[in-house]
N, C-alpha and C. Protein backbone atom coordinates (compact mmCIF):
# COMPACT_ATOMS: atom_id res chain seq x y z
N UNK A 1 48.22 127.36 125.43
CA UNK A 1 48.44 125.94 125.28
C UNK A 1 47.44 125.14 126.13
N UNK A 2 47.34 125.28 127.27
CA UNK A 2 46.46 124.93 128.32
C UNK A 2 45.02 124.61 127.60
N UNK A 3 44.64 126.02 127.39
CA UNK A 3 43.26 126.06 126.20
C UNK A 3 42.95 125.10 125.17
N UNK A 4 44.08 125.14 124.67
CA UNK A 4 44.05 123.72 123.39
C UNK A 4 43.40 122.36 124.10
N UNK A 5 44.64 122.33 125.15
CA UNK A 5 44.03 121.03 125.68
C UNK A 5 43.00 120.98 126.24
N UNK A 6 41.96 121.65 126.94
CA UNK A 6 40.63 121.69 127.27
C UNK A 6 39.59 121.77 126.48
N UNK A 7 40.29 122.46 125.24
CA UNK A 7 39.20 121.93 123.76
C UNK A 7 39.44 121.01 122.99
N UNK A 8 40.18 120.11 122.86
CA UNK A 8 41.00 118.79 122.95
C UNK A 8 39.97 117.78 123.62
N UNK A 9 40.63 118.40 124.80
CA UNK A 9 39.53 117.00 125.61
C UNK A 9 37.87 117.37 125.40
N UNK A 10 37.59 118.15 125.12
CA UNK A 10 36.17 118.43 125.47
C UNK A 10 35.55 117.56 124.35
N UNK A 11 36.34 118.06 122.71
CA UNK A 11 36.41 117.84 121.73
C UNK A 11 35.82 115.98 121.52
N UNK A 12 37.30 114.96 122.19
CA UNK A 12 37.45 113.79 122.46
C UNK A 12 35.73 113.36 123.20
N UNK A 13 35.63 114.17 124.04
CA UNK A 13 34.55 113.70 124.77
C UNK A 13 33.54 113.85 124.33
N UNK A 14 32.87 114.63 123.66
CA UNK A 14 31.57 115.20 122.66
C UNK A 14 31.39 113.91 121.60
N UNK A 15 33.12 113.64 120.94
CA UNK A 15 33.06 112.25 120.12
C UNK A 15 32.82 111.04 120.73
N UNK A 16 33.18 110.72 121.70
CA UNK A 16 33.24 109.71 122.31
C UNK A 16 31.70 109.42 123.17
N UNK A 17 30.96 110.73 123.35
CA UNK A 17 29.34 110.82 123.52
C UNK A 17 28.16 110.16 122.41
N UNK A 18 29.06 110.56 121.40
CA UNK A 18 27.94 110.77 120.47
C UNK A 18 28.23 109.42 119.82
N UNK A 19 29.27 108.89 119.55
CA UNK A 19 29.84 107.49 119.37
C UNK A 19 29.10 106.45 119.77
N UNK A 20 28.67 106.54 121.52
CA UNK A 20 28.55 105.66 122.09
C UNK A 20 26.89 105.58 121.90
N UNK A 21 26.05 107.01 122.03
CA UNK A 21 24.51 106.78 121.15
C UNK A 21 24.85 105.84 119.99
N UNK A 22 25.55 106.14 118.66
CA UNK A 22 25.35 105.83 117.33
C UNK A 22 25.78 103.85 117.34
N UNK A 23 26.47 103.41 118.45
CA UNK A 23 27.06 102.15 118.84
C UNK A 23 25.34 101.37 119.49
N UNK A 24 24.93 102.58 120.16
CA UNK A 24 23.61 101.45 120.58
C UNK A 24 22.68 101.30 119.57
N UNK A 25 22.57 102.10 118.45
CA UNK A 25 21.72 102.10 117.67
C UNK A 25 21.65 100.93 116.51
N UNK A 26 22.83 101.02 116.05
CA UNK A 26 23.44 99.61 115.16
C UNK A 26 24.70 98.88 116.15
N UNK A 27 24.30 97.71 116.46
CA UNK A 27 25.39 96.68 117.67
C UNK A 27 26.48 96.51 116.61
N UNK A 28 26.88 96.97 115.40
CA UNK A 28 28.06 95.96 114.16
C UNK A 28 28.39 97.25 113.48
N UNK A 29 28.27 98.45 114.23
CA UNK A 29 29.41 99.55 113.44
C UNK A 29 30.71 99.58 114.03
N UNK A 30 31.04 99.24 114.91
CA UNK A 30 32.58 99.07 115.55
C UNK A 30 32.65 97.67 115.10
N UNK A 31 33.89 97.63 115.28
CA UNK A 31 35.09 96.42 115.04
C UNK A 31 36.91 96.35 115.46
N UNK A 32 37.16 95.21 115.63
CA UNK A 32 38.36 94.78 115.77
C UNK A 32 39.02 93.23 114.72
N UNK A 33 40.25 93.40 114.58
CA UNK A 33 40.49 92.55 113.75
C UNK A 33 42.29 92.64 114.05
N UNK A 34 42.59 91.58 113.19
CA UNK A 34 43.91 91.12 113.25
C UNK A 34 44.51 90.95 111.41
N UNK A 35 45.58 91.32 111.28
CA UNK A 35 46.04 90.85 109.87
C UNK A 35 47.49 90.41 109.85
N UNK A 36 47.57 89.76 108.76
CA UNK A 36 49.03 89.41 108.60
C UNK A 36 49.56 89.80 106.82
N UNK A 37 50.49 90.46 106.27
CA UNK A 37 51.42 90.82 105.52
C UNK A 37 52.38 89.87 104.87
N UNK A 38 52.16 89.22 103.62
CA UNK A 38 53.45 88.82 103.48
C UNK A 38 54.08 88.73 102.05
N UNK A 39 55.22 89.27 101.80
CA UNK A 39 55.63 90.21 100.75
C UNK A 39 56.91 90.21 100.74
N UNK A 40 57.16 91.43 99.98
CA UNK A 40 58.62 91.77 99.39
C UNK A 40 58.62 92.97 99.81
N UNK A 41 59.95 93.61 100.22
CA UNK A 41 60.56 94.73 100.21
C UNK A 41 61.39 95.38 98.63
N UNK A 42 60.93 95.92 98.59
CA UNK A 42 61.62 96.99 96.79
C UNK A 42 62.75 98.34 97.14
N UNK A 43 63.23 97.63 97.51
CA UNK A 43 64.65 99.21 97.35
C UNK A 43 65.23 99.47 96.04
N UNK A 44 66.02 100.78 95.83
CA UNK A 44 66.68 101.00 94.83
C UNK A 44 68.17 99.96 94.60
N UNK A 45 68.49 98.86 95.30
CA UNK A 45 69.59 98.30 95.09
C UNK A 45 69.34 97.15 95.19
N UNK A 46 68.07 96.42 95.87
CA UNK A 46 67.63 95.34 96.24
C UNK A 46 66.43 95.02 96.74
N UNK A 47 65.69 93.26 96.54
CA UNK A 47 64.27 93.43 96.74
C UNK A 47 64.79 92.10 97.71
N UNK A 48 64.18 91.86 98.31
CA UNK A 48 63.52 90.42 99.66
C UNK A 48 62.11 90.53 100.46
N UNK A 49 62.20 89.96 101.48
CA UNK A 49 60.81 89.11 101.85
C UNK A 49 60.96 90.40 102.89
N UNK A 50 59.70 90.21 103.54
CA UNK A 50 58.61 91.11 104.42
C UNK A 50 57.74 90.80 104.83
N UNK A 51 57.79 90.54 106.18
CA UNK A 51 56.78 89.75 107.00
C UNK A 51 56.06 90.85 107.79
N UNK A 52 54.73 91.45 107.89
CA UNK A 52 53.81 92.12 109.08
C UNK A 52 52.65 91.48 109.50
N UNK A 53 52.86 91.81 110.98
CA UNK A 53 51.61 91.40 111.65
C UNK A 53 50.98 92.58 112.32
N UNK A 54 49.69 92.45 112.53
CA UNK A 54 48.99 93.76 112.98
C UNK A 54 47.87 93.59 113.43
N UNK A 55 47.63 94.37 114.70
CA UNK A 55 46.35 94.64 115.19
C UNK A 55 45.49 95.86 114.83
N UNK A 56 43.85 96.01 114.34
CA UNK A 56 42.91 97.20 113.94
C UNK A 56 41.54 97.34 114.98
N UNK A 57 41.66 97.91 114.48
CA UNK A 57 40.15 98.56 114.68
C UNK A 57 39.53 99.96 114.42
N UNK A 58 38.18 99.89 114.55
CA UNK A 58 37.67 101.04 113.58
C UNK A 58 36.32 101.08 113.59
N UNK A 59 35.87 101.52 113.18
CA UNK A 59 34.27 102.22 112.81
C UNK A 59 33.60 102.19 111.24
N UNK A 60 32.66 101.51 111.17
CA UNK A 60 32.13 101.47 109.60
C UNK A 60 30.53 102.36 109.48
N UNK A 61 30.85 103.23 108.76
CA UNK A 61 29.93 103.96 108.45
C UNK A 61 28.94 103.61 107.42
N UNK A 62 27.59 103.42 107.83
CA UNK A 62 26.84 102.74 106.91
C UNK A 62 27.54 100.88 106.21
N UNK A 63 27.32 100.86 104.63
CA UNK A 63 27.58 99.39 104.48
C UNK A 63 28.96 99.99 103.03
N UNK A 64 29.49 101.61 103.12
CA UNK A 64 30.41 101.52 101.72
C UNK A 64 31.50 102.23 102.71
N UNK A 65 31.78 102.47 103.55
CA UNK A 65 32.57 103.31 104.42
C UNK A 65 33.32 102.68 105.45
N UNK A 66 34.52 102.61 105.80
CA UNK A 66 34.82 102.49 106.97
C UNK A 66 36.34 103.10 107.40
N UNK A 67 36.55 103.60 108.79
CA UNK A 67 37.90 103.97 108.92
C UNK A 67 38.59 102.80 109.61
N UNK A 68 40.00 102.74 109.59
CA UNK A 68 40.68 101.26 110.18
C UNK A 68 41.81 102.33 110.94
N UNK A 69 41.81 101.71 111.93
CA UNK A 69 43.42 102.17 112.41
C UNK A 69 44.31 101.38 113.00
N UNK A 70 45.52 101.18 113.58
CA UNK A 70 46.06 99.77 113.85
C UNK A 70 47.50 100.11 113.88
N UNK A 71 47.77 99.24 114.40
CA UNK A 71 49.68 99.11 114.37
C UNK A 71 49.95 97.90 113.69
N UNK A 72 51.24 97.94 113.10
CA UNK A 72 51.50 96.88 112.58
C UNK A 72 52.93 96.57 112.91
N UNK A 73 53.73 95.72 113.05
CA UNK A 73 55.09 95.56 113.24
C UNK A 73 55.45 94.38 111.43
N UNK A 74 56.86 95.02 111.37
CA UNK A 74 57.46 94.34 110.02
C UNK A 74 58.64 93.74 110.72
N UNK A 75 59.15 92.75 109.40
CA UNK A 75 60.56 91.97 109.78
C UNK A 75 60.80 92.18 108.45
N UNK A 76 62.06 92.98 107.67
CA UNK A 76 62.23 93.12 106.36
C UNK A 76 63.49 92.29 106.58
N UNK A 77 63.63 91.78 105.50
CA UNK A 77 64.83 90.50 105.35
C UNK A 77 65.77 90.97 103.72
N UNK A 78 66.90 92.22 103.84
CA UNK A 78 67.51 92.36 102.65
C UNK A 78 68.62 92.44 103.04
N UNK A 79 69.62 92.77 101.91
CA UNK A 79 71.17 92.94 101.87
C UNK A 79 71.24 94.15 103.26
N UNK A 80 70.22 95.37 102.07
CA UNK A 80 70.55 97.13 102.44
C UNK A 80 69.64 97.03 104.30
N UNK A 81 68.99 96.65 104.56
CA UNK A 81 68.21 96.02 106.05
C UNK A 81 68.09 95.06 106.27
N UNK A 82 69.58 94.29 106.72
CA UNK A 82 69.81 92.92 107.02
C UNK A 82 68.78 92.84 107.87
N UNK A 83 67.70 92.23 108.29
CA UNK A 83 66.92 91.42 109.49
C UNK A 83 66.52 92.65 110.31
N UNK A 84 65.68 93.55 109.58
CA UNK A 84 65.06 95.03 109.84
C UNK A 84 64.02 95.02 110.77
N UNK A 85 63.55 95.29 111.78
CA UNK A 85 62.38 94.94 112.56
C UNK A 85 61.90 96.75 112.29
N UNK A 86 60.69 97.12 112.16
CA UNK A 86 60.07 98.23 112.80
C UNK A 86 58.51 98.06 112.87
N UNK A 87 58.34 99.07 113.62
CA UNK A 87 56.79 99.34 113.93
C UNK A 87 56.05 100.61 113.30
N UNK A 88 54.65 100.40 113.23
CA UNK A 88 53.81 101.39 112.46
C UNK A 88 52.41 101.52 112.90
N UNK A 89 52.19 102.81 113.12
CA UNK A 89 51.00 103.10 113.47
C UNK A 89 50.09 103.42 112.13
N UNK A 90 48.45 103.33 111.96
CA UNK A 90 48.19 103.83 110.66
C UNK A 90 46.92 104.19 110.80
N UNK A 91 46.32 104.93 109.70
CA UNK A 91 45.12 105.32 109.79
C UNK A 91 44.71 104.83 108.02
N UNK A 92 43.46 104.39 108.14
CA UNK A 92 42.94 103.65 106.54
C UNK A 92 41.51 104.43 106.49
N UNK A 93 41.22 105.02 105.46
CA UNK A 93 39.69 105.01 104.60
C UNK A 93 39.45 104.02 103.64
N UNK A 94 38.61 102.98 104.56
CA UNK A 94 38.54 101.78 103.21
C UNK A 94 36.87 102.35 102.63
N UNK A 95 36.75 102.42 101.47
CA UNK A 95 35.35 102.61 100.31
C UNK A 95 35.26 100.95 100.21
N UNK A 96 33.75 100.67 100.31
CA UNK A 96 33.67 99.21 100.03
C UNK A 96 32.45 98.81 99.40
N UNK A 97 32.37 98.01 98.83
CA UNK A 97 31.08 97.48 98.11
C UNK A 97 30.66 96.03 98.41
N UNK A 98 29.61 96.15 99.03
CA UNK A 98 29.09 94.76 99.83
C UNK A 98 28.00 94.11 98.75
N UNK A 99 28.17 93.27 98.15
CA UNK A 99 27.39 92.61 97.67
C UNK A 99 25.88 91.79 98.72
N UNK A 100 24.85 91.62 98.09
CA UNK A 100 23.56 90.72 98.89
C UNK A 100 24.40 89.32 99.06
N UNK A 101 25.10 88.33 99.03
CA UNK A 101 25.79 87.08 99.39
C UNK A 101 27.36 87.74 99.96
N UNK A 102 27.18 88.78 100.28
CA UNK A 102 27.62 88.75 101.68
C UNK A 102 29.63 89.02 101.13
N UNK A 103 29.97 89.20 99.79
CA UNK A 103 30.57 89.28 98.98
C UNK A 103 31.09 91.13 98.99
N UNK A 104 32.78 91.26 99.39
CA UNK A 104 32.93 92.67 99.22
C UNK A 104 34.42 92.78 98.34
N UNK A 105 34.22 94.54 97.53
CA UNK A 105 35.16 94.67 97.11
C UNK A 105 35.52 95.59 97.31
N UNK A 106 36.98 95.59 97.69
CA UNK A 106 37.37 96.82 98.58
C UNK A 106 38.71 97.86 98.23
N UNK A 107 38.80 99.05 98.75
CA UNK A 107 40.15 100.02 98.40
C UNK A 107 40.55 100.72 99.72
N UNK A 108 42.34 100.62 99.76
CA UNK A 108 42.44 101.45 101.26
C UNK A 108 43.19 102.40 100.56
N UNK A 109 43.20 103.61 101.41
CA UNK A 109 44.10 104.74 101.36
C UNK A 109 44.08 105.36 102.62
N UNK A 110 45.68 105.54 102.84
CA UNK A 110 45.89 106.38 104.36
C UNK A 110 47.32 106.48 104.42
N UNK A 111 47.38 106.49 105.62
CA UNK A 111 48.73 107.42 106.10
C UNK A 111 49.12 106.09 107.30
N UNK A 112 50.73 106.19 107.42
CA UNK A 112 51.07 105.32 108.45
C UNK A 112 52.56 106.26 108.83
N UNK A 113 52.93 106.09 110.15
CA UNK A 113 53.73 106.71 111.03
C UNK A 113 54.59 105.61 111.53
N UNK A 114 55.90 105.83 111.11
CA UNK A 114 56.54 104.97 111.71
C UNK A 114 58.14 105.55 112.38
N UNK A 115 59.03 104.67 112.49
CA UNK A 115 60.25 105.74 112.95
C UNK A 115 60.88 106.23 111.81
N UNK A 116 60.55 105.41 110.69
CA UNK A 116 61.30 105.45 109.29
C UNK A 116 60.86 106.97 108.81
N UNK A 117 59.91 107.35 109.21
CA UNK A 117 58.55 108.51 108.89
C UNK A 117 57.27 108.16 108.53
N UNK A 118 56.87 109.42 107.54
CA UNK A 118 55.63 109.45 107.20
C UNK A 118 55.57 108.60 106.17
N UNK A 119 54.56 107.26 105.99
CA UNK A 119 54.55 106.85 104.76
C UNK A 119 53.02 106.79 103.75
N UNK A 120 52.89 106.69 103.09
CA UNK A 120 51.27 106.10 102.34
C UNK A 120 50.56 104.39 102.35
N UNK A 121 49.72 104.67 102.99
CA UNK A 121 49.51 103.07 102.68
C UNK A 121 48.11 102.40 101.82
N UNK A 122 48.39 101.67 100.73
CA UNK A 122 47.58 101.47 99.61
C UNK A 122 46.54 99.88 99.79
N UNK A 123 45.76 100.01 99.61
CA UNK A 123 45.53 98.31 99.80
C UNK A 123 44.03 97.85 98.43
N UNK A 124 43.85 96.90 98.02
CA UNK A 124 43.03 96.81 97.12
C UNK A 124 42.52 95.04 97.20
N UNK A 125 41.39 94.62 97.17
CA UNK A 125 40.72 93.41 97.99
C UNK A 125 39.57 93.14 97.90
N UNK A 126 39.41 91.86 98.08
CA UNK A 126 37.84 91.19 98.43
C UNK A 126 37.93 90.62 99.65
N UNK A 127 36.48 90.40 99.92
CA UNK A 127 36.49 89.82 101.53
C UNK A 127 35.03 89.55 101.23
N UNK A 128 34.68 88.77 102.27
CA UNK A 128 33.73 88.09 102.64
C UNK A 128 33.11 88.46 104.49
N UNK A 129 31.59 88.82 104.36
CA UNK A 129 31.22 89.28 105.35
C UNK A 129 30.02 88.71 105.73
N UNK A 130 29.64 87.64 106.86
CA UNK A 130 29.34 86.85 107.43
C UNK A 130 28.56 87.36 109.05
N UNK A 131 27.68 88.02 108.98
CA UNK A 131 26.88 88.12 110.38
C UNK A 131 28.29 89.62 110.77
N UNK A 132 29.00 88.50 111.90
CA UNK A 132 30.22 89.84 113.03
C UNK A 132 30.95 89.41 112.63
N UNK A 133 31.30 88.30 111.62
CA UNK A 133 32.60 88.22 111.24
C UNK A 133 32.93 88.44 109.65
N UNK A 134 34.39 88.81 109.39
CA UNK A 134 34.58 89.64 108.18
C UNK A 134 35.81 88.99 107.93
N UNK A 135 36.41 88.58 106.48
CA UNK A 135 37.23 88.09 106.39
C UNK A 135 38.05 88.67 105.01
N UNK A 136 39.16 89.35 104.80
CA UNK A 136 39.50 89.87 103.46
C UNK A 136 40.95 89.31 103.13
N UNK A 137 40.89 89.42 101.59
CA UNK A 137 42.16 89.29 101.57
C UNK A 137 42.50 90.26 100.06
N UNK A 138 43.79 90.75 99.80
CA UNK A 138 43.78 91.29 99.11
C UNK A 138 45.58 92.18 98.94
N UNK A 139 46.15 92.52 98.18
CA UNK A 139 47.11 93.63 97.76
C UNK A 139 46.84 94.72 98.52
N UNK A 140 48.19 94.80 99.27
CA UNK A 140 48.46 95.70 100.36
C UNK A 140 50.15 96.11 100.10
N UNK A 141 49.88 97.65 100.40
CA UNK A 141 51.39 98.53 99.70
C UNK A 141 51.60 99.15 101.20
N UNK A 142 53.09 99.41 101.45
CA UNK A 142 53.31 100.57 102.35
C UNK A 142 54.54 101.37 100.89
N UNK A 143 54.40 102.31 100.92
CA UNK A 143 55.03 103.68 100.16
C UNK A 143 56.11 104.65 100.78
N UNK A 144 57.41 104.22 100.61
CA UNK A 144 58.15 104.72 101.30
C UNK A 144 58.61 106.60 100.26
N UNK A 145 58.68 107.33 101.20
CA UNK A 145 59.01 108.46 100.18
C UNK A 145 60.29 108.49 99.24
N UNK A 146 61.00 107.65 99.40
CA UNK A 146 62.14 107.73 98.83
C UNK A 146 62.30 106.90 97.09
N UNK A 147 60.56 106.39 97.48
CA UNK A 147 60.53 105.18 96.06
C UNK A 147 60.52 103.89 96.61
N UNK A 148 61.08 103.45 97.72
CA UNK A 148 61.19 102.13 98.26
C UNK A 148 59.69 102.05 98.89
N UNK A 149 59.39 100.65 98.79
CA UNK A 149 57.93 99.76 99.12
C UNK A 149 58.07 98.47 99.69
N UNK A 150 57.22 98.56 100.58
CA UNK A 150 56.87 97.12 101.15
C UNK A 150 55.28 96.57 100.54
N UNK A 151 55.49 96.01 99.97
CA UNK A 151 54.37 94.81 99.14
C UNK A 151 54.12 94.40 99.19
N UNK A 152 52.28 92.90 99.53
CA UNK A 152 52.41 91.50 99.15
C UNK A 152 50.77 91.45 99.85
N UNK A 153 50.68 90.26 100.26
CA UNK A 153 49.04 89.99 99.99
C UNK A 153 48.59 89.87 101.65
N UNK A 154 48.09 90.61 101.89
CA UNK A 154 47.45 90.94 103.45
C UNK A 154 46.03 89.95 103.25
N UNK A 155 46.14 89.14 104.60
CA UNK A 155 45.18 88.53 104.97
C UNK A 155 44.69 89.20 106.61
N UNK A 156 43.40 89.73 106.34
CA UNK A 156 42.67 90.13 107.56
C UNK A 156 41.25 89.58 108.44
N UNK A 157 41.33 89.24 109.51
CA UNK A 157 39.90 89.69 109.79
C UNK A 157 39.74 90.54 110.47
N UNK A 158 38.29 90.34 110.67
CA UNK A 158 37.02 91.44 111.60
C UNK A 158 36.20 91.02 112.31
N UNK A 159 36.34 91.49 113.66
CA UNK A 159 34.89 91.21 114.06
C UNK A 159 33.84 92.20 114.42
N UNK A 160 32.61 92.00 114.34
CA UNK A 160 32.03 93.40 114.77
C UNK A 160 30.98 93.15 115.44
N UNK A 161 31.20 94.33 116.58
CA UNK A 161 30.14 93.78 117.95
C UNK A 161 29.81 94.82 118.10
């Protein structure tokens, strides 16, 4: 066990080396950003509103690639989760297509961790990208395994330094 963790950390640190070369080379492959969620909840007995807010950040590879990761906190408002609060950690592969006017169209797929469990999270969007700042908006899913979803139109930005 011990072992793990010394190739673990070594692991972390080799990334976090080589990261920090590939960061001086291009100043606008990292980023941070903020979003907000606002939607419907879909159960098998009942649907209502769904409010998330969330903090990201991440790494963009080249100008069609990027990973996002982030927490998000919800407020689901139904019969079956009267006034539901939880939190979520997540990981995103967004594929993106940047247009020359600065014009993008975008797709997420990933995984999010919450207490509820493991869920899928879907997102599909345009945004607009401006120098370090990035602005999207677009259809955003969380995928509950049971069939139940949280839904509705995520507004994000970015900045990248």
């Amino acid at each position: 066990m011990k072992i793990r963790k010394v190739r673990l950390l070594a692991l972390i640190a080799m990334f976090a080396l080589s990261t920090k070369v590939l960061a001086t080379e291009s100043s606008s492959n990292w980023f941070i950003g903020s979003g907000i969620t606002i939607g419907g909840f879909e159960g098998e007995d009942d649907s209502d509103s769904a409010l998330g807010i969330g903090l990201h950040g991440g790494y963009q590879f080249g100008n069609h690639l990027k990973l996002i990761v982030g927490a998000n906190a919800f407020s689901v408002n139904t019969n079956e989760l009267s006034n539901s609060n939880f939190s979520a950690v997540f990981a995103v592969i967004r594929p993106q297509w940047e247009f020359d006017n600065g014009f993008l169209v975008y797709f997420d797929l990933g995984t999010t961790s919450s207490s509820i469990g493991k869920l899928t999270k879907i997102g599909l969007g345009l945004g607009y990208n401006e120098g370090r700042h990035e602005i999207t908006a677009g259809l955003d899913g969380t995928l509950f395994g049971d069939g139940d979803s949280i839904g509705g139109v995520a507004l994000q930005y970015y900045y990248h330094f």
